[in-house]
N, C-alpha and C. Protein backbone atom coordinates (compact mmCIF):
# COMPACT_ATOMS: atom_id res chain seq x y z
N UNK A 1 -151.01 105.66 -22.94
CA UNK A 1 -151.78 104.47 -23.22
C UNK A 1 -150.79 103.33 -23.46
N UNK A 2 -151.22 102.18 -22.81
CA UNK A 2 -150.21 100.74 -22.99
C UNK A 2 -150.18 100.76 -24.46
N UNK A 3 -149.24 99.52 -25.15
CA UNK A 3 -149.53 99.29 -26.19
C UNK A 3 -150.67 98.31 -26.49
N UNK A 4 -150.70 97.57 -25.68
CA UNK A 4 -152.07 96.89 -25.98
C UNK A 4 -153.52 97.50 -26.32
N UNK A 5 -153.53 98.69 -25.36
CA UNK A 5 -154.91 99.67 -25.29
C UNK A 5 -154.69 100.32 -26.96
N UNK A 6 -153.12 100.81 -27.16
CA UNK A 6 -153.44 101.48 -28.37
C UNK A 6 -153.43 100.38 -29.60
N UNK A 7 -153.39 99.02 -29.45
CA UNK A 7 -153.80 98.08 -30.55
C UNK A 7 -155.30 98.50 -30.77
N UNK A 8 -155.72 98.29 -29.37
CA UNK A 8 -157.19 98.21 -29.06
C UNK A 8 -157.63 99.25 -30.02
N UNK A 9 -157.41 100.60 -29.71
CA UNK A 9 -157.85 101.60 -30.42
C UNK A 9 -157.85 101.41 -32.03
N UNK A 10 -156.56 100.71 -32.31
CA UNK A 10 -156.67 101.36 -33.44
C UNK A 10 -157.45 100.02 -34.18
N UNK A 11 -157.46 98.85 -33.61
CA UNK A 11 -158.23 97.93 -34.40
C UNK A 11 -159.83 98.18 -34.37
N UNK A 12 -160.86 99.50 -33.06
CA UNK A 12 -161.66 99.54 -33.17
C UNK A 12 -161.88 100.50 -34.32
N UNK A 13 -160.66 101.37 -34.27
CA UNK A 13 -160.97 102.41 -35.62
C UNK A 13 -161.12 101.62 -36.97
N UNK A 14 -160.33 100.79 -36.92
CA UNK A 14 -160.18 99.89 -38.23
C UNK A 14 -161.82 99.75 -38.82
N UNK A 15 -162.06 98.85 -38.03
CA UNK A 15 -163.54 98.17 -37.88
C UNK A 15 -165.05 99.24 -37.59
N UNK A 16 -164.30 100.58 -37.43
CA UNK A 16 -165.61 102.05 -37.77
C UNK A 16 -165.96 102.11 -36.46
N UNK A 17 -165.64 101.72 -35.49
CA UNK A 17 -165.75 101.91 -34.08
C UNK A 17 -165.85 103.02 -33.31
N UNK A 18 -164.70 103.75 -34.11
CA UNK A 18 -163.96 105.45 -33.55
C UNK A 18 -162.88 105.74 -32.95
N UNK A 19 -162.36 104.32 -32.12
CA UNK A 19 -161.63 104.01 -31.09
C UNK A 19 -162.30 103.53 -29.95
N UNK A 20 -161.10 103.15 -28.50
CA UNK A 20 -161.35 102.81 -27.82
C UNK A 20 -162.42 103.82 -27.02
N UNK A 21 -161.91 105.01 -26.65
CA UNK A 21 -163.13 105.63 -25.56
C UNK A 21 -164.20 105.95 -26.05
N UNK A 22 -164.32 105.81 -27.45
CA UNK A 22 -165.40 106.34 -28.35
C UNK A 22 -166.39 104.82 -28.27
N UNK A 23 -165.73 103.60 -28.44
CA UNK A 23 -166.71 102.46 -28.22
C UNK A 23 -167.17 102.15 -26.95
N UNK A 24 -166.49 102.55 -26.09
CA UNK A 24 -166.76 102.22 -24.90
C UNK A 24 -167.72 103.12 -24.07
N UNK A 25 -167.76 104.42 -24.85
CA UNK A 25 -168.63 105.34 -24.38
C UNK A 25 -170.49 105.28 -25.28
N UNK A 26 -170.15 104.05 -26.46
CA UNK A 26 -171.73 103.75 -27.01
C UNK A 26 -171.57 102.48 -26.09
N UNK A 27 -170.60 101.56 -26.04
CA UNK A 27 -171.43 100.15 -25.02
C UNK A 27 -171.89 100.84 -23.58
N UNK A 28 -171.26 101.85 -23.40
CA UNK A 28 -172.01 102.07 -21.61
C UNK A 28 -173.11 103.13 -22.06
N UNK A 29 -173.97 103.04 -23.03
CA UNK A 29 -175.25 104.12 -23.36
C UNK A 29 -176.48 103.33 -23.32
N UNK A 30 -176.77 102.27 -22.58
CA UNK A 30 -177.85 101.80 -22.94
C UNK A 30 -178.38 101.88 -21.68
N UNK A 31 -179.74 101.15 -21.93
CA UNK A 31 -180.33 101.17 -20.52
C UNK A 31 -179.79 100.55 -18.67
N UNK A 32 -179.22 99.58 -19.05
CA UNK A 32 -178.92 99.18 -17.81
C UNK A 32 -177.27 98.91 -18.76
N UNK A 33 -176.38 100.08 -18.16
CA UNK A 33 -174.82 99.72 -18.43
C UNK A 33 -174.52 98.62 -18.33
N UNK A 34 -173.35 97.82 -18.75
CA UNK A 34 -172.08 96.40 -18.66
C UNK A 34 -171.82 96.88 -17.84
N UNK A 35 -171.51 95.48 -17.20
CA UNK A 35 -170.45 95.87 -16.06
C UNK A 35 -169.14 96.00 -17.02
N UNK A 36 -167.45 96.57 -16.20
CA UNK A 36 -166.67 96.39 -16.88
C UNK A 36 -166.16 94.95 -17.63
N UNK A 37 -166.43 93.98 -16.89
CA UNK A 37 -166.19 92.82 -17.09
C UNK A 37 -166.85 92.50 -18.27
N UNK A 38 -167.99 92.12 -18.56
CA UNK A 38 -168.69 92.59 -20.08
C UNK A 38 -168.51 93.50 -20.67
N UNK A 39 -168.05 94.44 -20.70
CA UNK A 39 -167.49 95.48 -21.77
C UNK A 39 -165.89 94.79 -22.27
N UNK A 40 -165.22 93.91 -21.42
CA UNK A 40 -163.60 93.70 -21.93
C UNK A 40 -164.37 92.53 -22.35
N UNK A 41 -165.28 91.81 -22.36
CA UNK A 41 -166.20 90.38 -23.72
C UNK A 41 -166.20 91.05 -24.60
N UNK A 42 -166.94 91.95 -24.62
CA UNK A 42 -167.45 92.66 -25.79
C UNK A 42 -165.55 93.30 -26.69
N UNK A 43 -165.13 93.62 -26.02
CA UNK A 43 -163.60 94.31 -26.63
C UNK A 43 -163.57 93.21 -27.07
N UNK A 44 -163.18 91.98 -26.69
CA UNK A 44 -162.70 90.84 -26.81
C UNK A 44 -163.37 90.36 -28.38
N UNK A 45 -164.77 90.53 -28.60
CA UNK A 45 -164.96 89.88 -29.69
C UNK A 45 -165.29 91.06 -30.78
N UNK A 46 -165.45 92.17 -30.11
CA UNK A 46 -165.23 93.22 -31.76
C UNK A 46 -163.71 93.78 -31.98
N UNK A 47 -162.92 93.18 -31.57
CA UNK A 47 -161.46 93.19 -32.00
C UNK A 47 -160.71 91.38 -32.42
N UNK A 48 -161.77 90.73 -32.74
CA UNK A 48 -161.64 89.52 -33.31
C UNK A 48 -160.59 88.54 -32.88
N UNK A 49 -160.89 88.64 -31.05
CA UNK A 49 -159.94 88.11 -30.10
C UNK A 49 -158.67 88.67 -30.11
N UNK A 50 -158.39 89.67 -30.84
CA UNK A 50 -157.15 89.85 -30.65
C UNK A 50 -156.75 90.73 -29.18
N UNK A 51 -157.77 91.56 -28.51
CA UNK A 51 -157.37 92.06 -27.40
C UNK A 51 -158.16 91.54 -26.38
N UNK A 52 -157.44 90.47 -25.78
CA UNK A 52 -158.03 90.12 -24.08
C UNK A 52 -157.49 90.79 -22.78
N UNK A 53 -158.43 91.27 -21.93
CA UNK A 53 -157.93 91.91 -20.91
C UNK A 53 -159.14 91.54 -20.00
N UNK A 54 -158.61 92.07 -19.08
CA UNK A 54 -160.10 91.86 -17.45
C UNK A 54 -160.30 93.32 -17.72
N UNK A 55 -161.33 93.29 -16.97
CA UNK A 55 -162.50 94.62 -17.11
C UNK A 55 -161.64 95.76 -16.04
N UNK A 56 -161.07 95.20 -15.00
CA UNK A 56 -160.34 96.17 -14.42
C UNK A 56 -159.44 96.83 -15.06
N UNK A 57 -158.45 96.49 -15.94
CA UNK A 57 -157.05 97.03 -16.56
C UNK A 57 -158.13 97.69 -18.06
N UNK A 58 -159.30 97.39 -18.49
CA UNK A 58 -160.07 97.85 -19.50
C UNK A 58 -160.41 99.58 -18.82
N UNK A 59 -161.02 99.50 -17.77
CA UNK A 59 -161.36 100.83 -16.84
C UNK A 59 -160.01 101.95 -16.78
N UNK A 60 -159.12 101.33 -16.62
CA UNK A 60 -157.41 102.03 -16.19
C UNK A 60 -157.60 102.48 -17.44
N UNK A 61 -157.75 101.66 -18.39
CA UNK A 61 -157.19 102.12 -20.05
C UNK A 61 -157.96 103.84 -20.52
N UNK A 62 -159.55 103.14 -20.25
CA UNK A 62 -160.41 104.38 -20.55
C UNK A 62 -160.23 105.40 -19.50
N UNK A 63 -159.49 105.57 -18.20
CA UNK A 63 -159.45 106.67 -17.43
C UNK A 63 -157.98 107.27 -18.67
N UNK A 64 -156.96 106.62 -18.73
CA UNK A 64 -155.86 107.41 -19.69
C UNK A 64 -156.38 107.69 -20.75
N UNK A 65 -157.04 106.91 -21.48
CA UNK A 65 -157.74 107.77 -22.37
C UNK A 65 -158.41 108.97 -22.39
N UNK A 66 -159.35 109.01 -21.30
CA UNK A 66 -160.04 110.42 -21.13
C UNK A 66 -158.97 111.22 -20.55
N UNK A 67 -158.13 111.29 -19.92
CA UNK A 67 -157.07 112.03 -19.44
C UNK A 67 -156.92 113.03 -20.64
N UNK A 68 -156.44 111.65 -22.02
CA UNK A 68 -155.42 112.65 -23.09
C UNK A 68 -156.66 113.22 -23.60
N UNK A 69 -158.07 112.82 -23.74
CA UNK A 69 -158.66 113.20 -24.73
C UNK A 69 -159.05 114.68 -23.86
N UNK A 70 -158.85 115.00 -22.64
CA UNK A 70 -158.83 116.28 -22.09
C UNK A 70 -157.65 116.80 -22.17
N UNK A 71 -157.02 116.57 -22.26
CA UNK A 71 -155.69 117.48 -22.57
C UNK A 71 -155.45 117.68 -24.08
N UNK A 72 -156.03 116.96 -25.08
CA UNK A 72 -155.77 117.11 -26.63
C UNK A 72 -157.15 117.74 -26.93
N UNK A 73 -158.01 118.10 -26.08
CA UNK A 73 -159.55 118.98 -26.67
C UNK A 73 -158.79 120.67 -26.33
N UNK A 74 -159.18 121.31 -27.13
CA UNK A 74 -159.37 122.48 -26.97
C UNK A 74 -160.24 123.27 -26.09
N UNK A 75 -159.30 124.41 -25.35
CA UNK A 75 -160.16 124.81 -24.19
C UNK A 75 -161.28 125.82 -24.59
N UNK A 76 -162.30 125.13 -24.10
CA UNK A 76 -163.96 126.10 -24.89
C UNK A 76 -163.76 127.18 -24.10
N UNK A 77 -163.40 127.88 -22.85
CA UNK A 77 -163.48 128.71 -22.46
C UNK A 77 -162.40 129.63 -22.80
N UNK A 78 -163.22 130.69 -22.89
CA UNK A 78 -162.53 132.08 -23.15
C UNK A 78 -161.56 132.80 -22.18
């Protein structure tokens, strides 16, 4: 993860968020998803401007994220 993405994270943890793939996985739960481009608004103002990015390099971030968060989960299968 860039360092910017892991500001990101940790200022959403700050603020009870969970982190980054964890917020980004309640803003894309609603009825008609954000595009990415509205989801990096939304980063933008629940991290109190401090992280601006375009919605494309926001997408890159959450694919490395899910990467580690599959490689740091424990394998359920036996």
């Amino acid at each position: 993860m860039t360092t910017q993405a892991q500001r990101a994270d940790g200022l959403l943890q700050e603020s009870g968020h969970g982190g980054l793939w964890e917020w980004a996985m309640e803003q894309r739960r609603t009825v008609r998803p954000p595009n990415w481009g509205e989801l990096a608004y939304r980063l933008l103002m629940d991290t109190g401007g401090a992280v601006q990015i375009k919605g494309e390099m926001l997408r890159k971030w959450l694919l490395v994220a899910e990467a580690e968060r599959d490689t740091d989960s424990p394998n359920d299968q036996a």
